[in-house]
C-alpha atoms as a PDB file:
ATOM      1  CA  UNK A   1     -18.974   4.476 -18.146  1.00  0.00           C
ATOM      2  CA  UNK A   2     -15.532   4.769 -19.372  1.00  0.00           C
ATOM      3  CA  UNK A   3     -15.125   0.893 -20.215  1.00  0.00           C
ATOM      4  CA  UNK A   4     -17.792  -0.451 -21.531  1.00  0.00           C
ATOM      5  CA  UNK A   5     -16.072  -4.160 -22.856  1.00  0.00           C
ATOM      6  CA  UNK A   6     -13.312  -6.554 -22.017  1.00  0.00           C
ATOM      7  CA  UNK A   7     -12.086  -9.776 -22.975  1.00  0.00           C
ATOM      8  CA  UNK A   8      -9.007 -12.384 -21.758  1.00  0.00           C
ATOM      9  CA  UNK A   9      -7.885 -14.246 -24.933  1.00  0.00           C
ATOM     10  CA  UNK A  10      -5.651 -16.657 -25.938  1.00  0.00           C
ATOM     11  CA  UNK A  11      -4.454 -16.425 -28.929  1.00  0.00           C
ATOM     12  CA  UNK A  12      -7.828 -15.697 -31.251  1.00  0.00           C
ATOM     13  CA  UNK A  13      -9.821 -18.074 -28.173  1.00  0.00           C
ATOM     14  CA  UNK A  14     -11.750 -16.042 -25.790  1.00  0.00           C
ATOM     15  CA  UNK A  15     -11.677 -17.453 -22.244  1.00  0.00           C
ATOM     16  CA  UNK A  16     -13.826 -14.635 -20.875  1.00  0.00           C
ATOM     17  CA  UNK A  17     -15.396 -11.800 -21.849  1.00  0.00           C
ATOM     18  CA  UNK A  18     -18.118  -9.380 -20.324  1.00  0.00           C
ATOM     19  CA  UNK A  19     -20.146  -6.028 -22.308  1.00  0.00           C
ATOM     20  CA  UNK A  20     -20.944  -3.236 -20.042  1.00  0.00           C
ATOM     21  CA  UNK A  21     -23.590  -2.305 -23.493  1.00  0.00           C
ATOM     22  CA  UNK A  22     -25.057  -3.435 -26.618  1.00  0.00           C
ATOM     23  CA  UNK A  23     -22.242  -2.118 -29.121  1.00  0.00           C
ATOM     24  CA  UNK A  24     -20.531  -4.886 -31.538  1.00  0.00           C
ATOM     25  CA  UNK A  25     -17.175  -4.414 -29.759  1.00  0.00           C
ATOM     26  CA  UNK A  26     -17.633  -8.163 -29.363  1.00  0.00           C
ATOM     27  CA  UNK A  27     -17.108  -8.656 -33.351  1.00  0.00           C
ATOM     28  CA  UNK A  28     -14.259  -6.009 -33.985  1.00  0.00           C
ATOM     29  CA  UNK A  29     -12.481  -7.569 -31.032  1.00  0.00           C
ATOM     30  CA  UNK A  30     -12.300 -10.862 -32.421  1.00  0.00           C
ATOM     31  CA  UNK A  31     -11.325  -9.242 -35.898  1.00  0.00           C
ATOM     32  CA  UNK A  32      -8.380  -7.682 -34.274  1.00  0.00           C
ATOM     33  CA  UNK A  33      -7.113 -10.918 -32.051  1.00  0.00           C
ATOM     34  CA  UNK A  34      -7.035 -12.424 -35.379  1.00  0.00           C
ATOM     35  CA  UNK A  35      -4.753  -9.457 -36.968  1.00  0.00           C
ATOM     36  CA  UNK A  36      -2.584  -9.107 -33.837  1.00  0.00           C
ATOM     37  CA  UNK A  37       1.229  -9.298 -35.778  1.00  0.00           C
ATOM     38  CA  UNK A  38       3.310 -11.945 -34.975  1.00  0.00           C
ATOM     39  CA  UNK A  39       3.124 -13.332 -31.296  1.00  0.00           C
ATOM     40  CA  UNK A  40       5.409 -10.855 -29.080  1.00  0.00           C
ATOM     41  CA  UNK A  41       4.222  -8.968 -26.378  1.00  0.00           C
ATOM     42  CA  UNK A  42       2.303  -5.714 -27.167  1.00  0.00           C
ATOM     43  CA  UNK A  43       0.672  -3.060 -25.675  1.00  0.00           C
ATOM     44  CA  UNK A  44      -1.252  -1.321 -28.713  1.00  0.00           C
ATOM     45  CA  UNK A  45      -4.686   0.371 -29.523  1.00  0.00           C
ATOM     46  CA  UNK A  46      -7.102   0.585 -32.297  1.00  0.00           C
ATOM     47  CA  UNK A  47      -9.819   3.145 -32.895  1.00  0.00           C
ATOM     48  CA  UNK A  48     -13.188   2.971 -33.976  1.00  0.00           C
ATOM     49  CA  UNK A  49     -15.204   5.780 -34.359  1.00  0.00           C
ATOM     50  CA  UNK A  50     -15.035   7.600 -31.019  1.00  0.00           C
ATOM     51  CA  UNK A  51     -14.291   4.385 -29.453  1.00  0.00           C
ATOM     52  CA  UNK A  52     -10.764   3.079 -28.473  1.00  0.00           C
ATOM     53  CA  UNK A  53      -9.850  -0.814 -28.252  1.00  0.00           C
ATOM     54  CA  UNK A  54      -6.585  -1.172 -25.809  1.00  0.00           C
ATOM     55  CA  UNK A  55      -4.922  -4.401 -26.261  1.00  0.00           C
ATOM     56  CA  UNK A  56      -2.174  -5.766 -23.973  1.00  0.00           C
ATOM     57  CA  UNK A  57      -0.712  -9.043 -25.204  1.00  0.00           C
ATOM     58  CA  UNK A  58       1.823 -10.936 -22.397  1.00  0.00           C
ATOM     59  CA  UNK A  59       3.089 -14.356 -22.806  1.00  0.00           C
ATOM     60  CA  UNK A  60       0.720 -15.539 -25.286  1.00  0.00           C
ATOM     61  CA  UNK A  61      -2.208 -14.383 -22.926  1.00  0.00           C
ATOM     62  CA  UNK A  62      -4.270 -10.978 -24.509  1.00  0.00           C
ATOM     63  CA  UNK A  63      -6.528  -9.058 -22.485  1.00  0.00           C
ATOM     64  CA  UNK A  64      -8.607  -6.277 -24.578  1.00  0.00           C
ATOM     65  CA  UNK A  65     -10.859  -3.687 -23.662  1.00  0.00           C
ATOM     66  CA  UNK A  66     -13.179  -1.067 -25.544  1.00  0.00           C
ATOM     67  CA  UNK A  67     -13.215   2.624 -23.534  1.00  0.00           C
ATOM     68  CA  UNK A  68     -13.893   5.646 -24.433  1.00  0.00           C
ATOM     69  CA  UNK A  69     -11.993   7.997 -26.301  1.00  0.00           C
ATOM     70  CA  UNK A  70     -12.323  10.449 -23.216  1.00  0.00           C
ATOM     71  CA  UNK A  71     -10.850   7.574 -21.086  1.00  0.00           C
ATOM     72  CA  UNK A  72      -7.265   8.126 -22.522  1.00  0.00           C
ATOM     73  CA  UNK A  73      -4.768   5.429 -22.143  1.00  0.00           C
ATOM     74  CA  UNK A  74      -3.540   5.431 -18.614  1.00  0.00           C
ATOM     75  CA  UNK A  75      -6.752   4.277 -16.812  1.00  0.00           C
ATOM     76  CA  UNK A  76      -7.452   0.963 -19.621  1.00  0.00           C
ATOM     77  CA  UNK A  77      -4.054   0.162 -19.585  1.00  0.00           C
ATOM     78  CA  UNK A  78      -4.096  -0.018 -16.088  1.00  0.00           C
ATOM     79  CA  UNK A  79      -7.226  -2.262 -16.066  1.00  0.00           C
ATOM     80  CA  UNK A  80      -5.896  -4.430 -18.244  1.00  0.00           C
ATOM     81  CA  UNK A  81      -2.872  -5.131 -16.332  1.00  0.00           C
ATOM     82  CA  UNK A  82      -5.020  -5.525 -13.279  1.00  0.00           C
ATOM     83  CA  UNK A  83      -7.134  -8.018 -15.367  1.00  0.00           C
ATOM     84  CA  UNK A  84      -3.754 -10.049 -16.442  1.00  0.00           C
ATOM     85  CA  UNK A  85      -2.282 -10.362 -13.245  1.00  0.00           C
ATOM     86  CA  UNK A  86      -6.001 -11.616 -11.243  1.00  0.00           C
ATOM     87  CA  UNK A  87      -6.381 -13.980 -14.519  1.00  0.00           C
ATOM     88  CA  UNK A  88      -2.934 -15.646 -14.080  1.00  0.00           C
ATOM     89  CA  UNK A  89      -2.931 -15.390 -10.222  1.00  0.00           C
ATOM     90  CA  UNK A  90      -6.710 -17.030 -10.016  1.00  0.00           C
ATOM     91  CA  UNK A  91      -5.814 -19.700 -13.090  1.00  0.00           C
ATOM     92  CA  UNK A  92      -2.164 -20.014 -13.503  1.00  0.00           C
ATOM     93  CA  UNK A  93      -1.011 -22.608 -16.349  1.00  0.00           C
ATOM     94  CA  UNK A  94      -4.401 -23.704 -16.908  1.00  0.00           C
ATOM     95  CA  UNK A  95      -4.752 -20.932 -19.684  1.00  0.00           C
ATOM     96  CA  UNK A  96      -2.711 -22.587 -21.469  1.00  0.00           C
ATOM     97  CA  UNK A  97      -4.952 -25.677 -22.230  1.00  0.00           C
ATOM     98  CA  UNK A  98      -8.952 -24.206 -21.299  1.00  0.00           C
ATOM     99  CA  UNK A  99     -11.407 -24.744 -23.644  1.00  0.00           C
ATOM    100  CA  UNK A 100     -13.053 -21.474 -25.212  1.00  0.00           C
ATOM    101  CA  UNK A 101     -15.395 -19.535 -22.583  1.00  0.00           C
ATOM    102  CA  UNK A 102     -13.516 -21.646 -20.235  1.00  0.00           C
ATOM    103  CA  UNK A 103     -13.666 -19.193 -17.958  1.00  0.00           C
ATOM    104  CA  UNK A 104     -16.685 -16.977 -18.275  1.00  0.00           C
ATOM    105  CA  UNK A 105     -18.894 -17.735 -15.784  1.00  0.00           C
ATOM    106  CA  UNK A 106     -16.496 -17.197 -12.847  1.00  0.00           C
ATOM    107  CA  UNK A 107     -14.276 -14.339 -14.268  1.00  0.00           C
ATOM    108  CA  UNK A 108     -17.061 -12.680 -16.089  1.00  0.00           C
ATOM    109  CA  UNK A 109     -18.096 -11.450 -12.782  1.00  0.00           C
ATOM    110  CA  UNK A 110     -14.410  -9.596 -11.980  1.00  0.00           C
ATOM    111  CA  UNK A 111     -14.355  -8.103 -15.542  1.00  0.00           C
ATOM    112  CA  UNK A 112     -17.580  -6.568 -14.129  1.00  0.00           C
ATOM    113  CA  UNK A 113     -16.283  -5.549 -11.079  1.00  0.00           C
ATOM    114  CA  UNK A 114     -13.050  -3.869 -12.399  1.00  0.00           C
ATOM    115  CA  UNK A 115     -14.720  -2.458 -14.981  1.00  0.00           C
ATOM    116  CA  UNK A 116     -16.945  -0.484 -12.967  1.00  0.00           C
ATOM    117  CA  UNK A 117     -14.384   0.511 -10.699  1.00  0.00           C
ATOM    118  CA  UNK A 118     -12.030   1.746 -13.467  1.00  0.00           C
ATOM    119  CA  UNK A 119     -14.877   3.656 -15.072  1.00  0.00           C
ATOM    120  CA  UNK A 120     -16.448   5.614 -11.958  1.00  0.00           C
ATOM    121  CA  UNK A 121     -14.088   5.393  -8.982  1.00  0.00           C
ATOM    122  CA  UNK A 122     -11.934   8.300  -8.980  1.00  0.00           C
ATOM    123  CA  UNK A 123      -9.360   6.488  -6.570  1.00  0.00           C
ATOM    124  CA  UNK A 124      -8.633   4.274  -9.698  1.00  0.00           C
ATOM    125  CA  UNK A 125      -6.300   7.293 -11.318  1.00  0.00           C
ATOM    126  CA  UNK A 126      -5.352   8.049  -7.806  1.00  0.00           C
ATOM    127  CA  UNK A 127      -3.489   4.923  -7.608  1.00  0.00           C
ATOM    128  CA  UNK A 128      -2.719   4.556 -10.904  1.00  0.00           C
ATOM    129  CA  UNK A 129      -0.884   8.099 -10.314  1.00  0.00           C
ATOM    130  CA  UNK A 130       0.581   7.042  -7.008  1.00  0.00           C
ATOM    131  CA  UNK A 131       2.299   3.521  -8.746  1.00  0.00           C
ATOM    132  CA  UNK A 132       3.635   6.226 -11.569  1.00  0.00           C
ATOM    133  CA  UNK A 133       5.132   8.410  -9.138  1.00  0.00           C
ATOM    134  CA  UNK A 134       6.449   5.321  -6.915  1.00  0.00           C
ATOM    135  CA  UNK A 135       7.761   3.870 -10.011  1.00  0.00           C
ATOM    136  CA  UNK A 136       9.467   7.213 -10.400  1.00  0.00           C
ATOM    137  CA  UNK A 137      11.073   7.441  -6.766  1.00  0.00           C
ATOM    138  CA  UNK A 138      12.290   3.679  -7.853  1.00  0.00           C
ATOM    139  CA  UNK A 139      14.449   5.288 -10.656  1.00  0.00           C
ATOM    140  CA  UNK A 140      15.662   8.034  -8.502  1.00  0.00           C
ATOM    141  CA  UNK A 141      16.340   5.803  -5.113  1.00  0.00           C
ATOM    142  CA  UNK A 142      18.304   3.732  -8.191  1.00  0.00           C
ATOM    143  CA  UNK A 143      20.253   6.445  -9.576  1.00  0.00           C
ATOM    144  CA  UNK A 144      21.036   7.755  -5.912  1.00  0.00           C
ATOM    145  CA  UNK A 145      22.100   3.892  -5.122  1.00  0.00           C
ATOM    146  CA  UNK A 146      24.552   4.367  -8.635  1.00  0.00           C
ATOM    147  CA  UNK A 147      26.112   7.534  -7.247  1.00  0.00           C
ATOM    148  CA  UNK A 148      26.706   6.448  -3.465  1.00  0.00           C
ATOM    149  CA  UNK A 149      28.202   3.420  -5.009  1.00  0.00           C
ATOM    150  CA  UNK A 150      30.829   5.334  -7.595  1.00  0.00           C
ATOM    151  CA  UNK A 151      31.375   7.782  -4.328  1.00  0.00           C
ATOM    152  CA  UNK A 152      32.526   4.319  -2.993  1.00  0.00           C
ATOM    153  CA  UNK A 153      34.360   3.474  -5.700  1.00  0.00           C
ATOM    154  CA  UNK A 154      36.333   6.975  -5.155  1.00  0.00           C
ATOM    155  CA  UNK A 155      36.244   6.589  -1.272  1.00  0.00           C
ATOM    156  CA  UNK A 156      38.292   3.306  -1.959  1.00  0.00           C
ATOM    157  CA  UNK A 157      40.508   5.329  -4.199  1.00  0.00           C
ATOM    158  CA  UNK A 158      41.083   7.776  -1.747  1.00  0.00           C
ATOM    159  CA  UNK A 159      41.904   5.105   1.603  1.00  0.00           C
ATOM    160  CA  UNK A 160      44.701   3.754  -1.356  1.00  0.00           C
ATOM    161  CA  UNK A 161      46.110   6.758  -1.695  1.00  0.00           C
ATOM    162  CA  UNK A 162      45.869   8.032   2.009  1.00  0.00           C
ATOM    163  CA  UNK A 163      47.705   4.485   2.617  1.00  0.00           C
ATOM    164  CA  UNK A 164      50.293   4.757  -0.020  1.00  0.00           C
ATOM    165  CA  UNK A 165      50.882   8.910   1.685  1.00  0.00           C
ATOM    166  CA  UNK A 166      51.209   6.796   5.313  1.00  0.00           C
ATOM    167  CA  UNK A 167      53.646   4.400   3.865  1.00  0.00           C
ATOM    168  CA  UNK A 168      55.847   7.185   2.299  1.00  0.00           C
ATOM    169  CA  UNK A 169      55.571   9.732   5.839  1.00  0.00           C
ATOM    170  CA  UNK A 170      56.594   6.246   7.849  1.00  0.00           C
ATOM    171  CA  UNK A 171      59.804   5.730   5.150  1.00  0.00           C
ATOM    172  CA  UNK A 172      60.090   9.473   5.256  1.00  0.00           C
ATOM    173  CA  UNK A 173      60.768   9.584   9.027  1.00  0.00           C
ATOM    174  CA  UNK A 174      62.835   6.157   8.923  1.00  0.00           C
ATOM    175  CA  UNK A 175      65.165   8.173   6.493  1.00  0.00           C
ATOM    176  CA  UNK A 176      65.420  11.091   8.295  1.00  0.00           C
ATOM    177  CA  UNK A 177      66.651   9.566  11.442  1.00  0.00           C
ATOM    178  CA  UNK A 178      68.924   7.416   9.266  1.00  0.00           C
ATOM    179  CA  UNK A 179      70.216  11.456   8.171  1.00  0.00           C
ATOM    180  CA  UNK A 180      70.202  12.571  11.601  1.00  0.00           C
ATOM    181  CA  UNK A 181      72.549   9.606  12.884  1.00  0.00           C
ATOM    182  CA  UNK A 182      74.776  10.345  10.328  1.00  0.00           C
ATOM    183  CA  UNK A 183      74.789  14.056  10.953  1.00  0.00           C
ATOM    184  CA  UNK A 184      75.264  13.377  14.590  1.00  0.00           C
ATOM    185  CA  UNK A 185      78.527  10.874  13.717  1.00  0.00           C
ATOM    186  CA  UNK A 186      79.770  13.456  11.199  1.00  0.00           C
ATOM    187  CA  UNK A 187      79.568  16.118  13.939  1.00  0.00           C
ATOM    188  CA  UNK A 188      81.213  13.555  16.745  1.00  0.00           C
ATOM    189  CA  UNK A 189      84.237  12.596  14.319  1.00  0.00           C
ATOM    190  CA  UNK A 190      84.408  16.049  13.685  1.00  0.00           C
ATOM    191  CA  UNK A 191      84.940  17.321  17.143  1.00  0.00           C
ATOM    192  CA  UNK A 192      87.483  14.468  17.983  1.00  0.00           C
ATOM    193  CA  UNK A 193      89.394  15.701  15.116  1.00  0.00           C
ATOM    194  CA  UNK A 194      88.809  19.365  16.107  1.00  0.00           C
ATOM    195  CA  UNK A 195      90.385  18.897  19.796  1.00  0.00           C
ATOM    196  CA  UNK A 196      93.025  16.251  17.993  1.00  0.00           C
ATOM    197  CA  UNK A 197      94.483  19.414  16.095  1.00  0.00           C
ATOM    198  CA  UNK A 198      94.088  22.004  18.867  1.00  0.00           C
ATOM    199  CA  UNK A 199      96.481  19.504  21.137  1.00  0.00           C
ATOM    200  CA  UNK A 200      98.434  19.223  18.258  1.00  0.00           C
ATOM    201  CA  UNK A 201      99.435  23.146  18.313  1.00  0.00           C
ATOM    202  CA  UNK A 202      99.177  23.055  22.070  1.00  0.00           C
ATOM    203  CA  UNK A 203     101.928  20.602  21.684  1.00  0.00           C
ATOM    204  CA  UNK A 204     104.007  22.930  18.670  1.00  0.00           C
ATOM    205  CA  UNK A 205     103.292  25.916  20.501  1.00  0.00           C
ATOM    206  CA  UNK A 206     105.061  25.080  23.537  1.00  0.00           C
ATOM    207  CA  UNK A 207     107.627  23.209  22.070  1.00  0.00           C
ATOM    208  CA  UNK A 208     108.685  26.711  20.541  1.00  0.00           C
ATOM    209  CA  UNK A 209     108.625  28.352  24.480  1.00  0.00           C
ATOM    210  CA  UNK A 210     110.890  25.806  25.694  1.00  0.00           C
ATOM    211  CA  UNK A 211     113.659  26.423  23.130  1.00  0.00           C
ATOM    212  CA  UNK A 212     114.375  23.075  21.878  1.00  0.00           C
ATOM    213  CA  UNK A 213     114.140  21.595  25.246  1.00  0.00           C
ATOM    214  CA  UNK A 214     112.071  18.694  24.909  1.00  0.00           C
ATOM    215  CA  UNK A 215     108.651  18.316  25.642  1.00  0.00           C
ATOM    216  CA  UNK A 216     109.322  16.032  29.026  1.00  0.00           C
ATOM    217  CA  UNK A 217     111.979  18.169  30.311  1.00  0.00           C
ATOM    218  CA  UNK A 218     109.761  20.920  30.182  1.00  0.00           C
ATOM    219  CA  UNK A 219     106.726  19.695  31.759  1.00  0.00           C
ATOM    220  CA  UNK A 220     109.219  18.726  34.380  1.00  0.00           C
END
């Protein structure tokens, strides 16, 4: 059996505790919740001979365990945040104020339980796996979320400046038929002035053919 004691603590008071075997993990784990530094959360472990105690301290509440060393870290870390979270779920703010062995009898019995499954059911690590990997989709759904939202940012960026290009093609054409009207008056004054002049020799030239005569008598 991989886990072969627990406890739920707070503080140095044990509110429940269960021992899969007759070891004195029951001692040493009372020496170390009274060496535990300072009071801030901490997820730590001690060894003793070929015997590992995990400790994971949350919110003033402690919940150790004693595995062995072939056990690793992963599966009694994972028990003991499956023990905190049924502990507070099942008692809630009552830790806070329970007597010691407060609550042994009842939660003896789920130490027990998880225990056991932790040590011998191989869909433990399964899941324990599984919430890993989910845990790293999380990061990778988040950095996708990060990117889609500075493609965004640059999608904005980009309407701006396909606005600002709409604004200058619509002043762009507003100019250029401002230019063509003006072209098209140049042209018009032109031509007036064109067929002013060619009467004007029209008028010279055959005031030469008629010798002096004047222009009336002429066209008489």
């Amino acid at each position: 059996m991989a886990i072969l004691y627990a406890l739920v603590a707070r503080g140095s008071v044990v509110l429940a505790e269960f021992t899969a075997a007759s070891t004195n993990a029951s001692a040493i784990a009372r020496q170390i919740l009274e060496k535990l530094p300072g009071e801030n959360d901490s997820h730590v472990s001690y060894s003793q001979d070929r015997y590992i105690f995990h400790v994971k301290r949350t919110d003033g509440l402690t919940v150790l365990c004693m595995a062995d060393e072939s056990a690793g870290r992963r599966i009694p870390f994972a028990f003991l945040e499956d023990i905190h979270q049924r502990f507070v779920r099942t008692y809630g703010r009552a830790v806070f104020s329970a007597l010691p062995y407060g609550m042994n009898d009842e939660f003896s019995r789920v130490l027990s339980q998880q225990m056991e499954y932790y040590s011998s059911d191989p869909n433990a690590d399964r899941i324990n796996r599984l919430k890993g990997e989910m845990s790293q989709v999380r990061n990778v759904m988040i950095e996708n979320i990060d990117k889609v939202l500075e493609r965004g940012d640059r999608l904005e960026l980009l309407v701006d400046k396909t606005a600002n290009m709409q604004g200058n093609t619509f002043r762009f054409r507003k100019q250029t038929r401002r230019f063509r009207n003006t072209v098209w008056w140049r042209n018009v004054k032109l031509t007036v002035a064109l067929i002013i002049l060619l009467l004007i020799i029209i008028y010279v030239v055959l005031a030469f053919v008629c010798h002096g005569i004047t222009l009336p008598s002429c066209l008489k």
